[in-house]
PDB file of N, CA and C in Angstrom:
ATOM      1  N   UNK A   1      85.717 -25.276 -49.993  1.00  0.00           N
ATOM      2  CA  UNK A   1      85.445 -26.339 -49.050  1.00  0.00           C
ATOM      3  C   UNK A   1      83.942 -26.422 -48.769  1.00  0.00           C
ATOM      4  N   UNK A   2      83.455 -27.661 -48.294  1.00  0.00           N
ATOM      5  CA  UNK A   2      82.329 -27.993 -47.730  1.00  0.00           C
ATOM      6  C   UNK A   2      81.797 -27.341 -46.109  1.00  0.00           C
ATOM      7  N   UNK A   3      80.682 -26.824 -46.776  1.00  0.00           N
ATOM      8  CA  UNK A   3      80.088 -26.540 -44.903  1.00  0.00           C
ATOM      9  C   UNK A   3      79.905 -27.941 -44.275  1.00  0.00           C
ATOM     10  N   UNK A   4      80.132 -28.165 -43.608  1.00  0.00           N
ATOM     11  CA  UNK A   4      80.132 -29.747 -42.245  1.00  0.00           C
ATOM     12  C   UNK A   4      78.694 -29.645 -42.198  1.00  0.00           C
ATOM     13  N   UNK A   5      78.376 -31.247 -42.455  1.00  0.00           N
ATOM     14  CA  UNK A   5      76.890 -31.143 -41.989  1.00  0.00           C
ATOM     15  C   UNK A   5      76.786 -31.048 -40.162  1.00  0.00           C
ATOM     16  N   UNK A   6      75.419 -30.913 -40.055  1.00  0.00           N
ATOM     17  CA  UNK A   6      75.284 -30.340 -38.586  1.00  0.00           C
ATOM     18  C   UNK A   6      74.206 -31.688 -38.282  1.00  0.00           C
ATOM     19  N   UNK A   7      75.219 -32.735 -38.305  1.00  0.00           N
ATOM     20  CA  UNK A   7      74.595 -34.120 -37.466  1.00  0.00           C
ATOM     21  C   UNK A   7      73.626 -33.906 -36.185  1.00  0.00           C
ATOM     22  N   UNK A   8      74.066 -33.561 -35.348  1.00  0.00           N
ATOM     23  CA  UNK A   8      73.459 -33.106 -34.253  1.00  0.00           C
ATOM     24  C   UNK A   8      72.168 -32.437 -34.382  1.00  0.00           C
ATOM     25  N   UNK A   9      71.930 -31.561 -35.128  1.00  0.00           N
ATOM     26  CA  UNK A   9      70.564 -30.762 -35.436  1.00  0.00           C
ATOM     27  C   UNK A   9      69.629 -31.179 -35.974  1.00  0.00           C
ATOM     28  N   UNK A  10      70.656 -32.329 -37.551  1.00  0.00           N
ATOM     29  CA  UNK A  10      69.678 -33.113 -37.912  1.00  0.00           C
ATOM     30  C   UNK A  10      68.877 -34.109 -36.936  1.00  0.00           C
ATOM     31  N   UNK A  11      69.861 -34.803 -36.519  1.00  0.00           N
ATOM     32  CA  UNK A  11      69.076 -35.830 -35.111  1.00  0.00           C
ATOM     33  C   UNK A  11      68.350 -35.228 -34.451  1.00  0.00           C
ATOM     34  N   UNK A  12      67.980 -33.813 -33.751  1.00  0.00           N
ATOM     35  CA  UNK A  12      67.863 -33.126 -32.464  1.00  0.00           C
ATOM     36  C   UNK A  12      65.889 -33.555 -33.873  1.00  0.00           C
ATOM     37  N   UNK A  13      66.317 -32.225 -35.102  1.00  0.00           N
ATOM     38  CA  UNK A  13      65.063 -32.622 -36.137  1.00  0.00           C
ATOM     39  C   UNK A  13      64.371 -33.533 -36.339  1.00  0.00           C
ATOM     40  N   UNK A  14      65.036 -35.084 -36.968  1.00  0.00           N
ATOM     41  CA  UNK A  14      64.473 -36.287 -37.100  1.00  0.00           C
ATOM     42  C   UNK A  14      63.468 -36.715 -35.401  1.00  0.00           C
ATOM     43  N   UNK A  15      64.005 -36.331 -34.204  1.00  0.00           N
ATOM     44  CA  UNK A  15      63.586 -36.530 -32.927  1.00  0.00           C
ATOM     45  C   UNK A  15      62.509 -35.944 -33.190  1.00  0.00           C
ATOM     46  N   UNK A  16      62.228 -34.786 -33.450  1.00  0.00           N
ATOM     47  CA  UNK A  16      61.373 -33.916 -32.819  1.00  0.00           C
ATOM     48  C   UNK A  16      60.283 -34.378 -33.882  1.00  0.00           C
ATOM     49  N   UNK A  17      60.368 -34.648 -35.552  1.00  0.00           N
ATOM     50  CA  UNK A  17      59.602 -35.266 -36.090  1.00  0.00           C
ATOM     51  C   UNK A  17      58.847 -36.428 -35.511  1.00  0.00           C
ATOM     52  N   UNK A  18      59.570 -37.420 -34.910  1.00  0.00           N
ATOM     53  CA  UNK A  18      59.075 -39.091 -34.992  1.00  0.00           C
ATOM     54  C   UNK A  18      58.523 -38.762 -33.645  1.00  0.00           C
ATOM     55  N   UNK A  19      58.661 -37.462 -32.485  1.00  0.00           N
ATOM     56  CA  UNK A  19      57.880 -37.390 -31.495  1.00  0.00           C
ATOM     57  C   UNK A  19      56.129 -36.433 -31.547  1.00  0.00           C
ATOM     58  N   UNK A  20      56.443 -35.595 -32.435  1.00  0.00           N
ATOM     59  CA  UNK A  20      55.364 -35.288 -33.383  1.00  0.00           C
ATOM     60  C   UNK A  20      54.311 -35.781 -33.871  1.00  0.00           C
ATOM     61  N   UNK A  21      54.750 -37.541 -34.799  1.00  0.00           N
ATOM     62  CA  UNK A  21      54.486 -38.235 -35.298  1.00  0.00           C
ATOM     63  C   UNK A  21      53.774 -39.305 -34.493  1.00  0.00           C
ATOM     64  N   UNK A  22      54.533 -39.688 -33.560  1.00  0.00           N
ATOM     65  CA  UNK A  22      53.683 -40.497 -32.424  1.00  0.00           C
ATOM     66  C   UNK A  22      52.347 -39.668 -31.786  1.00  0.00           C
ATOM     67  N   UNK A  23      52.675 -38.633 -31.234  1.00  0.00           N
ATOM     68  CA  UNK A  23      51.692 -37.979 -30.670  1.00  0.00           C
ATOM     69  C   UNK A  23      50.442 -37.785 -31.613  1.00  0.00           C
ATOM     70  N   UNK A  24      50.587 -37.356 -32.657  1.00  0.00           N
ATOM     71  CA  UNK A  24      49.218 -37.436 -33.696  1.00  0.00           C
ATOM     72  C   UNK A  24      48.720 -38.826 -34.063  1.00  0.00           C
ATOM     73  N   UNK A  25      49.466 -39.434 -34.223  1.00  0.00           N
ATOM     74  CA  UNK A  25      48.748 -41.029 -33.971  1.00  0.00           C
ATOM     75  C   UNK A  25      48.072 -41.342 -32.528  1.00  0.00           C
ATOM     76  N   UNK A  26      48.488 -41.528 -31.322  1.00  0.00           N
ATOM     77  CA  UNK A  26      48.104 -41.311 -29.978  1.00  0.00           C
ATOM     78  C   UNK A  26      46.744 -40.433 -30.205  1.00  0.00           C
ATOM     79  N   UNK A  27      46.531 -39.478 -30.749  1.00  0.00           N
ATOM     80  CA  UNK A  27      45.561 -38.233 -30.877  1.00  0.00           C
ATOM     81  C   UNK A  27      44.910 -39.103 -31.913  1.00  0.00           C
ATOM     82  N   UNK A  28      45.060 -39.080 -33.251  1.00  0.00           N
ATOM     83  CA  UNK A  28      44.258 -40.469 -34.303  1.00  0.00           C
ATOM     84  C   UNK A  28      43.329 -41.269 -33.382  1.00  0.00           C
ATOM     85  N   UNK A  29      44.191 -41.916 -32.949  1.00  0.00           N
ATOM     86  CA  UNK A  29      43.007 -43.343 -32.189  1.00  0.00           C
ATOM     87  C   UNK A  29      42.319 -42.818 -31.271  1.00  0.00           C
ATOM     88  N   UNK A  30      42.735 -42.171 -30.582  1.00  0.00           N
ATOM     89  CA  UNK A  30      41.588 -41.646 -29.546  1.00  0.00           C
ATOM     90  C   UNK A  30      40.315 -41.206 -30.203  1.00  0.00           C
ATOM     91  N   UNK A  31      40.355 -40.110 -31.422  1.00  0.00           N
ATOM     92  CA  UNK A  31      39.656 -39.530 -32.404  1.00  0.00           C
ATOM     93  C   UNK A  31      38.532 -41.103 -32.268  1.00  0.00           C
ATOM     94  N   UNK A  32      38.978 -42.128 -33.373  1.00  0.00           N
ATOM     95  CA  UNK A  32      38.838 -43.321 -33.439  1.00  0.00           C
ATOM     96  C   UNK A  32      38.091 -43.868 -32.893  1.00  0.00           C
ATOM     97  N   UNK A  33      38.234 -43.916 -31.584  1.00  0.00           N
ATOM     98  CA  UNK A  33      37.559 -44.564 -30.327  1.00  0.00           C
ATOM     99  C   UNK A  33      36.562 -44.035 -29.720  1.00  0.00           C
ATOM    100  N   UNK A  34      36.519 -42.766 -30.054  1.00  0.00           N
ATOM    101  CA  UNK A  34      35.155 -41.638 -29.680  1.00  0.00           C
ATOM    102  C   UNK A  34      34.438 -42.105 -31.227  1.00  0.00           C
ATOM    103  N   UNK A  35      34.698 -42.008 -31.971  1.00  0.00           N
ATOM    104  CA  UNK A  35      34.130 -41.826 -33.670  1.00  0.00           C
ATOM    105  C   UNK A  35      32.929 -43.218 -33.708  1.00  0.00           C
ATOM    106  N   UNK A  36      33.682 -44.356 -32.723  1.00  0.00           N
ATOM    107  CA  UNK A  36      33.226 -45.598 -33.261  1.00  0.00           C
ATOM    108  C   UNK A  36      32.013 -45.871 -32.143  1.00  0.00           C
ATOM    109  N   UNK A  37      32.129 -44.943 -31.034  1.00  0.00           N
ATOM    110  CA  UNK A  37      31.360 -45.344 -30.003  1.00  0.00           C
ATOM    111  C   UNK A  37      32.058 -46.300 -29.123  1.00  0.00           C
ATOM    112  N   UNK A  38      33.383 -46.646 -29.272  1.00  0.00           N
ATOM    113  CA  UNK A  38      33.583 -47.372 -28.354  1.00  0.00           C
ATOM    114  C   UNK A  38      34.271 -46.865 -26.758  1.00  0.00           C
ATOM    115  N   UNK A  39      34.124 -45.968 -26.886  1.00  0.00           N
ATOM    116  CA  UNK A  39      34.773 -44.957 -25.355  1.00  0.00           C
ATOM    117  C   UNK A  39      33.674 -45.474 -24.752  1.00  0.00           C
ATOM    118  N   UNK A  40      32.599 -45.905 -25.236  1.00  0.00           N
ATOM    119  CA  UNK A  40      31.767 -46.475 -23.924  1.00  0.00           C
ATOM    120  C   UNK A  40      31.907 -47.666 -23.536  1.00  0.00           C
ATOM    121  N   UNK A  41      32.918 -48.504 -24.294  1.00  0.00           N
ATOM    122  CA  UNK A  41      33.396 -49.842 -23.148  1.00  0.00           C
ATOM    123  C   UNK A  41      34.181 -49.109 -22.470  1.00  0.00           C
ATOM    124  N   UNK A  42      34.745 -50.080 -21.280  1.00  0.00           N
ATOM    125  CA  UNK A  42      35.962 -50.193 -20.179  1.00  0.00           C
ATOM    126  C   UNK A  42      37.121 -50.409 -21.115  1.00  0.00           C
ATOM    127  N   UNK A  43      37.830 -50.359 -20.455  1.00  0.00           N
ATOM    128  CA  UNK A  43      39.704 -49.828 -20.669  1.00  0.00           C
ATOM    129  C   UNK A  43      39.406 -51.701 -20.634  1.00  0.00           C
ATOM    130  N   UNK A  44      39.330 -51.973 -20.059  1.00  0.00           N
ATOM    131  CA  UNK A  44      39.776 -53.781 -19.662  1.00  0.00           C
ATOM    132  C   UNK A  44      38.825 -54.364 -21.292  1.00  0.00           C
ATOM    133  N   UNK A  45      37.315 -53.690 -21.702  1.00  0.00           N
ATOM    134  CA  UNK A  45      36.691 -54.737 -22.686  1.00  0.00           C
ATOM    135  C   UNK A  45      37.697 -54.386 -23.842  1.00  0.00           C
ATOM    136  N   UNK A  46      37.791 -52.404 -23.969  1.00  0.00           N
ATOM    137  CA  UNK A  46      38.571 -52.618 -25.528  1.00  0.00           C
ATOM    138  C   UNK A  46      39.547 -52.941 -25.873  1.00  0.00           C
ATOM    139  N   UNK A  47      40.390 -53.184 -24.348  1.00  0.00           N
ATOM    140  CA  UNK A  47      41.735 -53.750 -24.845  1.00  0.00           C
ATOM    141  C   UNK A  47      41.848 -55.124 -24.836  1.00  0.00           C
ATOM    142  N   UNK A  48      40.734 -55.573 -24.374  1.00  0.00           N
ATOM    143  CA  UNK A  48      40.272 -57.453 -24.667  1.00  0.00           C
ATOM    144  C   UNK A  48      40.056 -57.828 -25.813  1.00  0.00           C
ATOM    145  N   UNK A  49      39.510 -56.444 -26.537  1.00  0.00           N
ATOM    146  CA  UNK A  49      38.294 -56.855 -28.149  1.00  0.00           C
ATOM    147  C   UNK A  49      40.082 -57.070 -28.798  1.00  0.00           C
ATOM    148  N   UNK A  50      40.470 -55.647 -28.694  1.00  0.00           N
ATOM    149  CA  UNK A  50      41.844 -55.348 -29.153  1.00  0.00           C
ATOM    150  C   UNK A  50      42.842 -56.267 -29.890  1.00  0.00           C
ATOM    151  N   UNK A  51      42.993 -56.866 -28.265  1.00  0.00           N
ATOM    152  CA  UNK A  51      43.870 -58.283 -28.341  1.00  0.00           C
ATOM    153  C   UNK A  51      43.412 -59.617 -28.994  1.00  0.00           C
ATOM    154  N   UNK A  52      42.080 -59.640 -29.266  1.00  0.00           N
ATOM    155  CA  UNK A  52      41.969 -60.824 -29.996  1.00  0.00           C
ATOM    156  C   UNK A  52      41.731 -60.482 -31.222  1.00  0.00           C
ATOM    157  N   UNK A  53      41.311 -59.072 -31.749  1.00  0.00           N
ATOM    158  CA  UNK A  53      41.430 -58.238 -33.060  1.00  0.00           C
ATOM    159  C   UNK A  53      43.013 -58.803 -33.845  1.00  0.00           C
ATOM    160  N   UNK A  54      43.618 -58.707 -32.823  1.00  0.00           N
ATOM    161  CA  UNK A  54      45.170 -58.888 -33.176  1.00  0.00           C
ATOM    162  C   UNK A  54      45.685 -60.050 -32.978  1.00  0.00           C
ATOM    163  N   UNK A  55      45.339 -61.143 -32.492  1.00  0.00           N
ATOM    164  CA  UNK A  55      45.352 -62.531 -32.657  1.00  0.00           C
ATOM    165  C   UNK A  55      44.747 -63.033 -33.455  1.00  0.00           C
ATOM    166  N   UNK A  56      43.855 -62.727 -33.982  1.00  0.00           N
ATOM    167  CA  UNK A  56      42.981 -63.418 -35.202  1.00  0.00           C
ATOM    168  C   UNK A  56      43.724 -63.661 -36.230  1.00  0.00           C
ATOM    169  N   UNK A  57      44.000 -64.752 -36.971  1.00  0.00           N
ATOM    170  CA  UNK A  57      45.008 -64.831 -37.999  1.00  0.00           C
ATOM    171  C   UNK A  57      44.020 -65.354 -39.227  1.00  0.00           C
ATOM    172  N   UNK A  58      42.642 -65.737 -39.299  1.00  0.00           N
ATOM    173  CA  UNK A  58      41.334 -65.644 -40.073  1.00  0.00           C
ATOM    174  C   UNK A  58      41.373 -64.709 -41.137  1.00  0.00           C
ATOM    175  N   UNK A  59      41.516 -64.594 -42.347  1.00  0.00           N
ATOM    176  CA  UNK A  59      41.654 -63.960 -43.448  1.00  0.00           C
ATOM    177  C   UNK A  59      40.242 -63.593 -44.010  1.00  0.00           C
ATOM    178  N   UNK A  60      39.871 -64.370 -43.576  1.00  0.00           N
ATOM    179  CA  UNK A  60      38.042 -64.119 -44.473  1.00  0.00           C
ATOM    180  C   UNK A  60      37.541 -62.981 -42.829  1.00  0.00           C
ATOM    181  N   UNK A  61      38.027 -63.121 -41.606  1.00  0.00           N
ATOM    182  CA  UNK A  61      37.491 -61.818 -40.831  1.00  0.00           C
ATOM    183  C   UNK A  61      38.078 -61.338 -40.537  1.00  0.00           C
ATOM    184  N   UNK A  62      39.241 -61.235 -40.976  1.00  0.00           N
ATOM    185  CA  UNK A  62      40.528 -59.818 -41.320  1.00  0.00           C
ATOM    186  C   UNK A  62      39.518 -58.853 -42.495  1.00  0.00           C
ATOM    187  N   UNK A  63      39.222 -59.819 -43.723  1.00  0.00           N
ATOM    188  CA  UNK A  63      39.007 -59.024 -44.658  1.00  0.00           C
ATOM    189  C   UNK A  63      37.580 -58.192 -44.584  1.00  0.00           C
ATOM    190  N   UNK A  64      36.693 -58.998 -43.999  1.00  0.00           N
ATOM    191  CA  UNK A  64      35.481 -58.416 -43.385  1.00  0.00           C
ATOM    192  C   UNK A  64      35.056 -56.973 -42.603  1.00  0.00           C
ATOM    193  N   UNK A  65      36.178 -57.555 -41.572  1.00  0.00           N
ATOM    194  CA  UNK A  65      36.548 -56.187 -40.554  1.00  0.00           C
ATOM    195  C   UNK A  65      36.946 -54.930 -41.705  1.00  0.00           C
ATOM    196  N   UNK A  66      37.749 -55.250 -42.047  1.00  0.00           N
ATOM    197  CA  UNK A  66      38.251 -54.304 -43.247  1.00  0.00           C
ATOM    198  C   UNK A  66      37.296 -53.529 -44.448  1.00  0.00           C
ATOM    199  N   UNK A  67      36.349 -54.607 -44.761  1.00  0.00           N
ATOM    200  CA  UNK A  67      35.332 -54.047 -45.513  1.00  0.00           C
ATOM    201  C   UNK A  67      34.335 -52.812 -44.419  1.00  0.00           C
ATOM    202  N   UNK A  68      34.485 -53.291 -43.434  1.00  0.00           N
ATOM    203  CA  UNK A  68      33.383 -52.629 -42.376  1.00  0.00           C
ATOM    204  C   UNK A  68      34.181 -51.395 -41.606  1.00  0.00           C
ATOM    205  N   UNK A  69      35.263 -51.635 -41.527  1.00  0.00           N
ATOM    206  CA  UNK A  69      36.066 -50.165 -41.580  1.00  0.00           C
ATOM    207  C   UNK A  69      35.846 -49.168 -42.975  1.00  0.00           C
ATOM    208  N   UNK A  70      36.210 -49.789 -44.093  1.00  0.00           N
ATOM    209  CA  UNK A  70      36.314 -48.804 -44.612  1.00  0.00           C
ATOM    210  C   UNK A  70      34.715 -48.239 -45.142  1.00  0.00           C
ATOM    211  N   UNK A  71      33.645 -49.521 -45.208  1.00  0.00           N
ATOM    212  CA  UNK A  71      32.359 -48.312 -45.158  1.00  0.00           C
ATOM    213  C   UNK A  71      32.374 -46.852 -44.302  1.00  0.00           C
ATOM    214  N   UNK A  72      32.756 -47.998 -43.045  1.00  0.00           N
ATOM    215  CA  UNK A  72      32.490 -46.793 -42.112  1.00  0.00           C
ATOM    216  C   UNK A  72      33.188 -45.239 -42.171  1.00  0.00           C
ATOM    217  N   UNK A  73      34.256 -45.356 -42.720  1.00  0.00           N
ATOM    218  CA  UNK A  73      34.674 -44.671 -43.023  1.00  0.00           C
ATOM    219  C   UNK A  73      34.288 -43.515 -44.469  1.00  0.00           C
ATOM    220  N   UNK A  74      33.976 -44.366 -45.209  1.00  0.00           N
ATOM    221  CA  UNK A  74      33.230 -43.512 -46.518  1.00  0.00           C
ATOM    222  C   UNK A  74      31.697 -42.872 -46.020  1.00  0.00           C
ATOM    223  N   UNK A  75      31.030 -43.236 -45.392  1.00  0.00           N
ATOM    224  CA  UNK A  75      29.809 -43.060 -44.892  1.00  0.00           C
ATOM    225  C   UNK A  75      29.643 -41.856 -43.991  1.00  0.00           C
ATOM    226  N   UNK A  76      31.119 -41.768 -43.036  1.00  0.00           N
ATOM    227  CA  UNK A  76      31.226 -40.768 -42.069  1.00  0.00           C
ATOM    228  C   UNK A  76      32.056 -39.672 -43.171  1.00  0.00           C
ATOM    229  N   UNK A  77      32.525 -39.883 -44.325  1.00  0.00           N
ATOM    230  CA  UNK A  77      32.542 -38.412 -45.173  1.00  0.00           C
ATOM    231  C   UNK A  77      31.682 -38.083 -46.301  1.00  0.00           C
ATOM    232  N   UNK A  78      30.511 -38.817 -46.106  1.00  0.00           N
ATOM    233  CA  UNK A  78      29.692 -38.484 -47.142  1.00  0.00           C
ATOM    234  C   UNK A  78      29.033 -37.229 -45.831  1.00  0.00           C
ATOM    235  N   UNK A  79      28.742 -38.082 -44.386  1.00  0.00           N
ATOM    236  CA  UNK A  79      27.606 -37.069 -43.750  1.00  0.00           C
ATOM    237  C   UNK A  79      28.558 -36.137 -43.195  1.00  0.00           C
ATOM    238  N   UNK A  80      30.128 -36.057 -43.395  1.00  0.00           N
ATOM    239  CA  UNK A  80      30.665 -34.492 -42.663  1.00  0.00           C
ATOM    240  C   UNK A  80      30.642 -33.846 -43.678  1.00  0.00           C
ATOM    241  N   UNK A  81      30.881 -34.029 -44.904  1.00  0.00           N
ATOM    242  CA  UNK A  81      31.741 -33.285 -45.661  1.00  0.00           C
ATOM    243  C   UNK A  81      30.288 -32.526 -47.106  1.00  0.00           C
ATOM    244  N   UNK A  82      30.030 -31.578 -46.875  1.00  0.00           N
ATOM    245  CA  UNK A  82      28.917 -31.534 -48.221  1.00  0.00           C
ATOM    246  C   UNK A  82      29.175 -31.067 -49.548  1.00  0.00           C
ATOM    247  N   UNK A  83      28.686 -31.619 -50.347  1.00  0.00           N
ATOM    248  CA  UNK A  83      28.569 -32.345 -51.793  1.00  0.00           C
ATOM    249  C   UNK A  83      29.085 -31.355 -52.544  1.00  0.00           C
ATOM    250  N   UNK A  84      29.168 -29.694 -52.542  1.00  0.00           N
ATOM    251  CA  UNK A  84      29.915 -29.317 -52.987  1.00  0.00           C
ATOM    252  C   UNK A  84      31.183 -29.495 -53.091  1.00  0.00           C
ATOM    253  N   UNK A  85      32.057 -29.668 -51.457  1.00  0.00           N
ATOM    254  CA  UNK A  85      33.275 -29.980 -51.330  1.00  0.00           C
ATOM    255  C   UNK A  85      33.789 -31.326 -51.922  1.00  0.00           C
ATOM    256  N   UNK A  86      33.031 -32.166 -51.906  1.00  0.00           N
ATOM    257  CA  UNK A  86      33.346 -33.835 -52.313  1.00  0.00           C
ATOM    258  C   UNK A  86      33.714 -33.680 -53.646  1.00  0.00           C
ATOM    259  N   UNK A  87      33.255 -33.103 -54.683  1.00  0.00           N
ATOM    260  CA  UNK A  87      32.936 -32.687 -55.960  1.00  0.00           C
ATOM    261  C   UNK A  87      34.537 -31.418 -56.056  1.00  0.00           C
ATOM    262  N   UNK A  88      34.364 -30.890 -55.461  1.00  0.00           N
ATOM    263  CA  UNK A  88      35.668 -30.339 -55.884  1.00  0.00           C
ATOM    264  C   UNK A  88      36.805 -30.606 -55.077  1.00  0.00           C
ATOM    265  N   UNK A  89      36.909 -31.813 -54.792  1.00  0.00           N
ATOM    266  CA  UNK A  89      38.190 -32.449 -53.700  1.00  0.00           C
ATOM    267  C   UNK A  89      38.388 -31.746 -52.692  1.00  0.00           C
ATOM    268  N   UNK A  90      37.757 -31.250 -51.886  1.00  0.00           N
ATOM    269  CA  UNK A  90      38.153 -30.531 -50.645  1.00  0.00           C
ATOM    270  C   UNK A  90      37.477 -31.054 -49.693  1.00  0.00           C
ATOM    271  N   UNK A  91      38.030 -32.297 -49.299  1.00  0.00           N
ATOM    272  CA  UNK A  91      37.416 -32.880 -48.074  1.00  0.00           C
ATOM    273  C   UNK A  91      37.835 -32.327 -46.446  1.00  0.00           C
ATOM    274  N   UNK A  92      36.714 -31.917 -45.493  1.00  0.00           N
ATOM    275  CA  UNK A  92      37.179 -31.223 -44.516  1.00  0.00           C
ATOM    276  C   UNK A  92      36.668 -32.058 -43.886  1.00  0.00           C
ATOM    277  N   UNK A  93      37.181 -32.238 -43.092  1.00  0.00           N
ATOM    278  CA  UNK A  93      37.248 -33.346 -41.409  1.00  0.00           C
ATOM    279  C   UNK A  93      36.703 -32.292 -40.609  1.00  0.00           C
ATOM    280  N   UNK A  94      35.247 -32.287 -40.347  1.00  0.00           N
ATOM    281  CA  UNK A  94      34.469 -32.421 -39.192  1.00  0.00           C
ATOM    282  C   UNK A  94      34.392 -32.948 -37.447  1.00  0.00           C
ATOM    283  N   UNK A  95      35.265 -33.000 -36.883  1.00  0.00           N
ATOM    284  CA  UNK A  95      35.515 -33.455 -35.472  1.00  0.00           C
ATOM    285  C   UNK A  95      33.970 -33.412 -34.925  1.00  0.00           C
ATOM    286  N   UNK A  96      33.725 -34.772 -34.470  1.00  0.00           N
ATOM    287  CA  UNK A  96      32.213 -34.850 -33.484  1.00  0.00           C
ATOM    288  C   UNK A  96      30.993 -34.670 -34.517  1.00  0.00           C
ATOM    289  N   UNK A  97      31.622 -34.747 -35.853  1.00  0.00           N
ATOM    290  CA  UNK A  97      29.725 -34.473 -36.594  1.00  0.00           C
ATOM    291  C   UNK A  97      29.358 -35.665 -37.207  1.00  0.00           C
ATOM    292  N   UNK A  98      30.067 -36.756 -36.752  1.00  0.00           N
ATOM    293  CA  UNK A  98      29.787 -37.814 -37.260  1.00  0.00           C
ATOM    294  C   UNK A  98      29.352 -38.536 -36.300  1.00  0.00           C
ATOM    295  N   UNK A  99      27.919 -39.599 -36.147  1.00  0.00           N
ATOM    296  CA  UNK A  99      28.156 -40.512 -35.226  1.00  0.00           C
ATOM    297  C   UNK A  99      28.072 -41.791 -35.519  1.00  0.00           C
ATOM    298  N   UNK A 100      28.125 -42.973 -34.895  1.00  0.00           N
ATOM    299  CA  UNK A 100      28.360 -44.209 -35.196  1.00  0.00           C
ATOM    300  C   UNK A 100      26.926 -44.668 -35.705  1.00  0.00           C
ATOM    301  N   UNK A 101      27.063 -45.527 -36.845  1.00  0.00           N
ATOM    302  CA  UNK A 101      25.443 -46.245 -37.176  1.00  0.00           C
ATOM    303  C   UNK A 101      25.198 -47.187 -35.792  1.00  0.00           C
ATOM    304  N   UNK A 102      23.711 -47.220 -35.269  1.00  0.00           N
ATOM    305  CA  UNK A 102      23.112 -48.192 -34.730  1.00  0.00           C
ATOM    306  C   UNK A 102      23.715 -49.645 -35.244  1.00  0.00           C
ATOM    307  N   UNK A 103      23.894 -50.595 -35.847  1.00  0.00           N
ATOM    308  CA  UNK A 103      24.387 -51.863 -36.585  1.00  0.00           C
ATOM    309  C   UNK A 103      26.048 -51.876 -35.531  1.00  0.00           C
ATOM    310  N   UNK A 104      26.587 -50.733 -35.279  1.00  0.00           N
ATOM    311  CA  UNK A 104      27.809 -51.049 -35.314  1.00  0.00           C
ATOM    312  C   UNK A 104      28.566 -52.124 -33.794  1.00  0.00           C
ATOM    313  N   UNK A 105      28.239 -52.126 -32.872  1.00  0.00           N
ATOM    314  CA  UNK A 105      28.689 -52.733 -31.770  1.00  0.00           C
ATOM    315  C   UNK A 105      28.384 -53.943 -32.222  1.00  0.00           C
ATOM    316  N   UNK A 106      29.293 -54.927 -31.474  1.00  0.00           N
ATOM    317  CA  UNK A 106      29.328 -56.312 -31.418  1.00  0.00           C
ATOM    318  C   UNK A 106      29.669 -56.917 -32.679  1.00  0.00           C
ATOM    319  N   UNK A 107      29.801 -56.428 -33.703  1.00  0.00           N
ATOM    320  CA  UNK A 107      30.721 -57.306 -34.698  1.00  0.00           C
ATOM    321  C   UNK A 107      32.117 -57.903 -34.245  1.00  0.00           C
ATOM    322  N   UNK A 108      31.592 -59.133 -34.521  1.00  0.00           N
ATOM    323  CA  UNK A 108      32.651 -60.204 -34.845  1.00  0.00           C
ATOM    324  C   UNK A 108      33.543 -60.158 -35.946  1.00  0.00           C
TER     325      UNK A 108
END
């Protein structure tokens, strides 16, 4: 005969994953929001920028934004991560050794 699966444990598991999962995202953006310099607006500007970030239905500054994320992003692991590691795939995430370029506030 079959051992009975243990429904319950699995669920109790899958829970404890997708609460896991939220919380490191929650932790992500915050990261994010210090990374970009924007912890120095108000709670009221970034969740203003936010909301029209997310209303914008503009494809040519969807795709823009996007280009300017992901520099930013390649740029902040060229200056954490050094050239030995890049070179042999071992990219290590640096917390706080990155800071935002001057250029970056106020893009549209």
């Amino acid at each position: 005969m079959r051992k009975p699966r243990d429904f319950d444990g699995e669920l109790k598991a899958l829970q404890d994953k997708a609460r896991d999962l939220k919380s490191r995202k929650v932790q992500q953006l915050g990261e994010l929001v210090i990374a970009t310099g924007a912890d120095s607006l108000s709670a009221d500007e970034l969740a203003g920028a936010l909301i029209v970030l997310a209303e914008t239905k503009d494809v040519g500054k969807r795709e823009a934004w996007a280009k300017r994320g992901a520099a930013f992003f390649q740029s902040r692991s060229r200056r954490t991560t050094p050239a030995a590691d890049r070179h042999a795939g071992g990219a290590r995430a640096q917390p706080g050794g990155a800071q935002p370029s001057t250029g970056s506030k106020g893009a549209a």
